[in-house]
C-alpha atoms as a PDB file:
ATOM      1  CA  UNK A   1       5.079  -5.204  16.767  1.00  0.00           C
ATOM      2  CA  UNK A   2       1.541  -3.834  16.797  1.00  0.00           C
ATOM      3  CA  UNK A   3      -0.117  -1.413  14.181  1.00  0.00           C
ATOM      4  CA  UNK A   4      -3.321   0.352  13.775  1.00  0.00           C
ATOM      5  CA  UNK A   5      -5.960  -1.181  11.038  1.00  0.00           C
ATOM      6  CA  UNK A   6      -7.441   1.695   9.809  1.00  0.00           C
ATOM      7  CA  UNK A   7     -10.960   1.880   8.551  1.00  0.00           C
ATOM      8  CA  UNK A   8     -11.371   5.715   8.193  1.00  0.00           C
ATOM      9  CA  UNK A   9      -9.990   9.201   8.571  1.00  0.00           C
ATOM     10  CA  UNK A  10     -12.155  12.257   8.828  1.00  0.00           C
ATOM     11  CA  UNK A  11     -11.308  15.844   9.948  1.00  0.00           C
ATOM     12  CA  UNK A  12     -14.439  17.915  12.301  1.00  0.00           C
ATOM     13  CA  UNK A  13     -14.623  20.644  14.486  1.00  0.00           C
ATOM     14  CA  UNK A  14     -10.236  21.173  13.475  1.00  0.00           C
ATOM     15  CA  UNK A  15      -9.805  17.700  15.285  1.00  0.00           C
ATOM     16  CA  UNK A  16      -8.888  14.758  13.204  1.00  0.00           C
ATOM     17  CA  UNK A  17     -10.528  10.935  13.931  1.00  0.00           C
ATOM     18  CA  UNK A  18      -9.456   7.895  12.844  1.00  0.00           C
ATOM     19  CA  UNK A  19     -11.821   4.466  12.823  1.00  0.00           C
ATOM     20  CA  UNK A  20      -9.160   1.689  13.513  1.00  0.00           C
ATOM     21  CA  UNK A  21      -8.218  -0.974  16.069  1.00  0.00           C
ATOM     22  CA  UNK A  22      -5.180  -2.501  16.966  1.00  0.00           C
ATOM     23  CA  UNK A  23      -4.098  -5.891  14.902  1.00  0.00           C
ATOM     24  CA  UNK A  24      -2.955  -7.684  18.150  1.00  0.00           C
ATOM     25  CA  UNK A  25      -6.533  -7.146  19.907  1.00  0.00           C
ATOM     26  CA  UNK A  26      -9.387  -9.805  19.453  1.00  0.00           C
ATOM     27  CA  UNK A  27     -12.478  -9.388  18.693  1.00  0.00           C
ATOM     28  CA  UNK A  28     -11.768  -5.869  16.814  1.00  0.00           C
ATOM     29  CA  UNK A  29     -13.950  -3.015  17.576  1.00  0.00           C
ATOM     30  CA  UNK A  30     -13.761  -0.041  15.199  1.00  0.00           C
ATOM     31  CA  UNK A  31     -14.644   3.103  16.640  1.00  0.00           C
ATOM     32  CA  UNK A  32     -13.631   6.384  15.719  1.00  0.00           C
ATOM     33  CA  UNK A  33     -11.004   7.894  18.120  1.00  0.00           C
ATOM     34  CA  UNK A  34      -9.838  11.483  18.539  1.00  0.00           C
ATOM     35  CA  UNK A  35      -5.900  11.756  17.021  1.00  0.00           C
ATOM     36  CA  UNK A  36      -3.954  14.348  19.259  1.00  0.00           C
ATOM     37  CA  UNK A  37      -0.669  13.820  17.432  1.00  0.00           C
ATOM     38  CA  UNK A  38      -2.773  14.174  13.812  1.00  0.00           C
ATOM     39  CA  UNK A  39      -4.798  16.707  15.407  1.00  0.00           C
ATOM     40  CA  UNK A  40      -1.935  19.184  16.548  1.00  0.00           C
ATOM     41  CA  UNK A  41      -0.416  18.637  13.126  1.00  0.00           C
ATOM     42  CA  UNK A  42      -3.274  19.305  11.508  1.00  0.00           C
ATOM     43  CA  UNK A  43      -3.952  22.797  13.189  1.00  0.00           C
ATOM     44  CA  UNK A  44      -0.102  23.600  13.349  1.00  0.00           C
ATOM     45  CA  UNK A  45       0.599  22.670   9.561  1.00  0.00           C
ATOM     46  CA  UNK A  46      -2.403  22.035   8.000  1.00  0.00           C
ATOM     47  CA  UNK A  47      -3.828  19.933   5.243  1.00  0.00           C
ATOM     48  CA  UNK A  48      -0.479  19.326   3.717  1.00  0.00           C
ATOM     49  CA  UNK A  49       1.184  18.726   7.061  1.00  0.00           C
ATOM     50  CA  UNK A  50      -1.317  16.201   7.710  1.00  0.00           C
ATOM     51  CA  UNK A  51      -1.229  13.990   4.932  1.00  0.00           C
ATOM     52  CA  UNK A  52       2.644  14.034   4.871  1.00  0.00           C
ATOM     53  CA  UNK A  53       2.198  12.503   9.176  1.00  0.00           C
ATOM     54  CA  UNK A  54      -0.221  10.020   7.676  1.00  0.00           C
ATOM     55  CA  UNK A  55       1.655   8.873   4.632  1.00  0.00           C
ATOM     56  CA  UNK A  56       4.725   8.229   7.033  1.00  0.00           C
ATOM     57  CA  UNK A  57       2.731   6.233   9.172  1.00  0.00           C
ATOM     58  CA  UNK A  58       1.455   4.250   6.189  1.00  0.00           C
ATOM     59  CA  UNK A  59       5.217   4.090   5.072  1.00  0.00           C
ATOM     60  CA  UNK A  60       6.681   2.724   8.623  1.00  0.00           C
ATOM     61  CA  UNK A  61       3.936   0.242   9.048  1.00  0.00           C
ATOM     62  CA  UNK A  62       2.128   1.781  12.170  1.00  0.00           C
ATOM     63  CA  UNK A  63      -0.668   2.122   9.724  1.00  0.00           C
ATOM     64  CA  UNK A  64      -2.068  -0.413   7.836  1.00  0.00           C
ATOM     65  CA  UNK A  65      -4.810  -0.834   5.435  1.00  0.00           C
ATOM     66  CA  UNK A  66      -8.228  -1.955   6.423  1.00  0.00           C
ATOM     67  CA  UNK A  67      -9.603  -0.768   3.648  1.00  0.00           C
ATOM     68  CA  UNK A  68      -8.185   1.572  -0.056  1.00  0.00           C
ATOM     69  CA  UNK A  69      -7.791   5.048   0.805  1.00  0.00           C
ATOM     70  CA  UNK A  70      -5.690   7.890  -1.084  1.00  0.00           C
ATOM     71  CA  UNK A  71      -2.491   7.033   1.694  1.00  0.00           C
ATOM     72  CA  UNK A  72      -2.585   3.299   0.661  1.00  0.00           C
ATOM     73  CA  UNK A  73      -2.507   4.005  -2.486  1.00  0.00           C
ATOM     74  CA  UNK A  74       0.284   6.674  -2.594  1.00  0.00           C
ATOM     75  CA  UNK A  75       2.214   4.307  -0.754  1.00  0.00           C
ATOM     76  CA  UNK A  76       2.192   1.855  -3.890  1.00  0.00           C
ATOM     77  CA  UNK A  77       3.402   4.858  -6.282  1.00  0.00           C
ATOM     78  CA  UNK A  78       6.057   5.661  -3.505  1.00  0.00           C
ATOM     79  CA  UNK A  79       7.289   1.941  -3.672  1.00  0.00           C
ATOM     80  CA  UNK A  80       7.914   1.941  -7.336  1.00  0.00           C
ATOM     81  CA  UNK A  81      10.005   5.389  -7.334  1.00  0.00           C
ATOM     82  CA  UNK A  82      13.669   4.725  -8.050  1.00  0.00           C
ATOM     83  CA  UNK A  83      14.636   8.126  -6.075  1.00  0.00           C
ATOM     84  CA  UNK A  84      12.646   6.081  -2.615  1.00  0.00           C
ATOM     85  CA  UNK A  85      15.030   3.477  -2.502  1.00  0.00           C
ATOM     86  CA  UNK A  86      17.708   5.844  -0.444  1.00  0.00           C
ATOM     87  CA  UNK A  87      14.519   6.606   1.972  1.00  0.00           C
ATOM     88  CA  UNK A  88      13.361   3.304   2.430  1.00  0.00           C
ATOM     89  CA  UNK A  89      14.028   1.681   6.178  1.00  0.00           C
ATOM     90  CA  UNK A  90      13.403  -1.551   4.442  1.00  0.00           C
ATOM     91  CA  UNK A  91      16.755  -1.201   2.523  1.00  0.00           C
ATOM     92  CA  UNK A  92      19.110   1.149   4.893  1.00  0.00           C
ATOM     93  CA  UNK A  93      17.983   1.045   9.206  1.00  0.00           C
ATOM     94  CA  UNK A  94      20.394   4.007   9.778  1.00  0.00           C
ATOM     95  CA  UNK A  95      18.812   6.382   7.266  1.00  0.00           C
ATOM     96  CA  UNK A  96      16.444   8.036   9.510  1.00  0.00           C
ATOM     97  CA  UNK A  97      18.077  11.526   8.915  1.00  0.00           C
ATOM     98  CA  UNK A  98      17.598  11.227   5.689  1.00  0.00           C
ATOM     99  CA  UNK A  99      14.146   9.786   6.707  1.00  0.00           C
ATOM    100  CA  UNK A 100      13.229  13.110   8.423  1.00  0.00           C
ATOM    101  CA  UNK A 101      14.767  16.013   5.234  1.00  0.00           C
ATOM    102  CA  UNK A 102      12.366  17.947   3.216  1.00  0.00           C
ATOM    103  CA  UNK A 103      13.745  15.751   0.495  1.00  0.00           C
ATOM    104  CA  UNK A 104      11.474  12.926   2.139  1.00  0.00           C
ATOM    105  CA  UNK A 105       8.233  15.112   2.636  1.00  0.00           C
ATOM    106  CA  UNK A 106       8.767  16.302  -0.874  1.00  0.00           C
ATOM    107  CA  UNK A 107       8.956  12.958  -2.306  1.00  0.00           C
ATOM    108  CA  UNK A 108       5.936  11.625  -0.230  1.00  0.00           C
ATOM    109  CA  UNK A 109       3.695  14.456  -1.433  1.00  0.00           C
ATOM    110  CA  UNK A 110       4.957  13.278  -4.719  1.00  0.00           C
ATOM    111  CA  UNK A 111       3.340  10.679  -4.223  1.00  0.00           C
ATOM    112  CA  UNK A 112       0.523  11.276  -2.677  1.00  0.00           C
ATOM    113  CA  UNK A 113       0.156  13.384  -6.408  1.00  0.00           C
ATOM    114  CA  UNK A 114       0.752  10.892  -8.672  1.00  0.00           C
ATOM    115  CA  UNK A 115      -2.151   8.855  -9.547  1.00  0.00           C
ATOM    116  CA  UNK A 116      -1.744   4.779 -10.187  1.00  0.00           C
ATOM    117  CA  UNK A 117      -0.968   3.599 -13.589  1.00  0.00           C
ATOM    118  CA  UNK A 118      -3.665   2.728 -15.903  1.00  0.00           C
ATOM    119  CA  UNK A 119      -2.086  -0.148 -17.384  1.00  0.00           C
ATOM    120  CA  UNK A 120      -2.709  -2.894 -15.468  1.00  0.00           C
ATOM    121  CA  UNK A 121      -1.544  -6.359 -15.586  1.00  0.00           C
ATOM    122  CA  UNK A 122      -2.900 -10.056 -15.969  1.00  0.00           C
ATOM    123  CA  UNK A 123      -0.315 -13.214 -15.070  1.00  0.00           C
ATOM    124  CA  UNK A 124      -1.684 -15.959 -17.427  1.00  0.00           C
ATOM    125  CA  UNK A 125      -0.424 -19.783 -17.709  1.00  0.00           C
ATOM    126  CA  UNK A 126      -1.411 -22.136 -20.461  1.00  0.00           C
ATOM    127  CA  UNK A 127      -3.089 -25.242 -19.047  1.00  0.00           C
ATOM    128  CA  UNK A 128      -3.956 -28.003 -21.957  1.00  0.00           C
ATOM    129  CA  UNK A 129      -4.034 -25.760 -24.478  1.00  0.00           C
ATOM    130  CA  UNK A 130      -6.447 -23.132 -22.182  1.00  0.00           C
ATOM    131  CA  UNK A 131      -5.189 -19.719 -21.620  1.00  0.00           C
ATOM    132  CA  UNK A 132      -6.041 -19.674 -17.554  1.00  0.00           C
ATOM    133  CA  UNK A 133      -5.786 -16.658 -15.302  1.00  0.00           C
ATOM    134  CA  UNK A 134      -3.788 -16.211 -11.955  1.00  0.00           C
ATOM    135  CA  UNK A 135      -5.271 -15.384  -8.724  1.00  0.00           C
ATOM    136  CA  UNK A 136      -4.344 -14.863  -5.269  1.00  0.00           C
ATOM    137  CA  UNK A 137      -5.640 -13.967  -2.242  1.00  0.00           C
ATOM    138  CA  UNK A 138      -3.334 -11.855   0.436  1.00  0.00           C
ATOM    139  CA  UNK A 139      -1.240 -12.855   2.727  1.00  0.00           C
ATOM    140  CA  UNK A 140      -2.091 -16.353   1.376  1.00  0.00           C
ATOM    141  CA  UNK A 141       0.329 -19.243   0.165  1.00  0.00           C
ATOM    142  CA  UNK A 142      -1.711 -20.829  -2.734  1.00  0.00           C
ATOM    143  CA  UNK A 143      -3.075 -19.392  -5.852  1.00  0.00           C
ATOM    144  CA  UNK A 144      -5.872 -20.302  -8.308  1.00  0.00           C
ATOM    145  CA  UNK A 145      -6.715 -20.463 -11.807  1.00  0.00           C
ATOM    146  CA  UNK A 146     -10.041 -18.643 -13.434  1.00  0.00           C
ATOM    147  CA  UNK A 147     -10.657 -19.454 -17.546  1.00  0.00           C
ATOM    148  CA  UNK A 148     -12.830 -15.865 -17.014  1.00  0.00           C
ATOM    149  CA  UNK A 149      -9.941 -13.132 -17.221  1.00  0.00           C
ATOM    150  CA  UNK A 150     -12.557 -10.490 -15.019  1.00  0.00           C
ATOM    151  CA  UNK A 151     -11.846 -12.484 -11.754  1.00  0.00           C
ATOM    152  CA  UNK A 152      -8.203 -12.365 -12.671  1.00  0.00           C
ATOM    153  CA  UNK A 153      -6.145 -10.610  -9.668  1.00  0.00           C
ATOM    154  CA  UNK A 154      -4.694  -7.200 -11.576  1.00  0.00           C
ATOM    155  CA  UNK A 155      -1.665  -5.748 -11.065  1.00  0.00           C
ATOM    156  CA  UNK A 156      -0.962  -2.057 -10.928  1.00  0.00           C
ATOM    157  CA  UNK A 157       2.694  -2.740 -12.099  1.00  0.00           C
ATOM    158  CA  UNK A 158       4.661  -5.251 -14.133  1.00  0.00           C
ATOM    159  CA  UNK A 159       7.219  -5.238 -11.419  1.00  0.00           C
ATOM    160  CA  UNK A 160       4.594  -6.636  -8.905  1.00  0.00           C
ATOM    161  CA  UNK A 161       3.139  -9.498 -11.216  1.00  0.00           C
ATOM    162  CA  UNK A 162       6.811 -10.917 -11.881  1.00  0.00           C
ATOM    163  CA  UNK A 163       7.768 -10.746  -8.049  1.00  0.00           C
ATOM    164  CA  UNK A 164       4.256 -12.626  -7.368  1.00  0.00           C
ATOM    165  CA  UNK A 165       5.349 -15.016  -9.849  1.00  0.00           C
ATOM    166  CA  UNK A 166       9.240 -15.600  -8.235  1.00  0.00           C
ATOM    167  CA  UNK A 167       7.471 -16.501  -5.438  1.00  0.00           C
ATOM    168  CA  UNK A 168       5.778 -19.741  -6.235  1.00  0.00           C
ATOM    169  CA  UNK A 169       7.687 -23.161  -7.595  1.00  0.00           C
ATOM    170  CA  UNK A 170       6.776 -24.290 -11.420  1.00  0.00           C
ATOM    171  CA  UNK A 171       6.351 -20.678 -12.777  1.00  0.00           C
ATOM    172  CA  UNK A 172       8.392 -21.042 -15.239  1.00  0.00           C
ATOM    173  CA  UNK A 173       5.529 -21.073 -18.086  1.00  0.00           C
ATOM    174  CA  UNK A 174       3.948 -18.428 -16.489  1.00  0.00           C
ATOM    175  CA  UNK A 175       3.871 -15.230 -18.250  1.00  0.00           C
ATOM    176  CA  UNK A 176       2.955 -11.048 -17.090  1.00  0.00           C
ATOM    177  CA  UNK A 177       0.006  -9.398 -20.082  1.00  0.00           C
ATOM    178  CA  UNK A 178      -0.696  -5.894 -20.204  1.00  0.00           C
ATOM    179  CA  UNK A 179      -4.809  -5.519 -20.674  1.00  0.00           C
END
């Protein structure tokens, strides 16, 4: 399945643009494109109507981060809500009335409210007697070790260190520190 990296979203003239390009097209060319679906909501609905449309396509996958924006981010807080786990596709493929209730749009703008945590989290391993800090790129299947805790990959969540750290062999001495 395809999906839109996006780059940007602006609203002029009542029209809404996006700057993104398909992931399945090579070489990428980011150029800002006039929405009609975002558009129409946007003048039928409004501000609010509009960020609800782009949080769900954040949600579903059709949009995906090219770079941090305020629906990327919402869709971290929406992950770690107990009340999203009866919304969530990932979980339950035949819940898409549920998927389309106020309930839904209420809990997205919820969201799209509630700002990230400001604990954040280290994981940390002892190495001969050397405290040593995890980090790890995206999407790839090693991780490295910094002695300086600043290049140290944080964690907006607890919950997202310890998954990190289920998925690699010979954790066991590795530990999740708030900072």
């Amino acid at each position: 399945m395809s999906y839109e990296i996006v780059k940007g979203i602006k609203i002029e003239d009542n029209k809404v643009f996006v700057k993104a390009d398909s992931n399945n097209v090579y070489p990428k060319h980011f150029d800002w494109w006039d929405s009609i679906s975002l558009t129409k909501t946007y003048q039928e609905q409004g501000q609010v109507g509009l960020d609800i449309e782009l949080l769900k396509a954040y949600e579903s996958g059709n949009f995906q981060a090219g770079s941090k924006n305020k629906y990327t981010r919402a869709l971290e807080v929406l992950r770690h809500f107990e009340e999203y786990k009866r919304f969530s596709w990932r979980t339950d493929i035949d819940n898409n009335d549920l998927r389309e209730s106020k309930e839904f749009d209420n809990l997205l703008m919820k969201a799209l409210s509630t700002k990230l945590p400001k604990q954040k989290y280290l994981i940390i391993k002892d190495y001969f007697g050397k405290s040593v800090y995890f980090y790890h790129r995206k999407n790839s299947g090693c991780c490295s070790w910094y002695s300086d805790k600043e290049k140290a990959k944080r964690f907006n969540y607890e919950e997202d260190a310890k998954n990190t750290i289920s998925c690699f062999q010979n954790s066991e001495n590795w530990e999740v520190i708030p900072i």
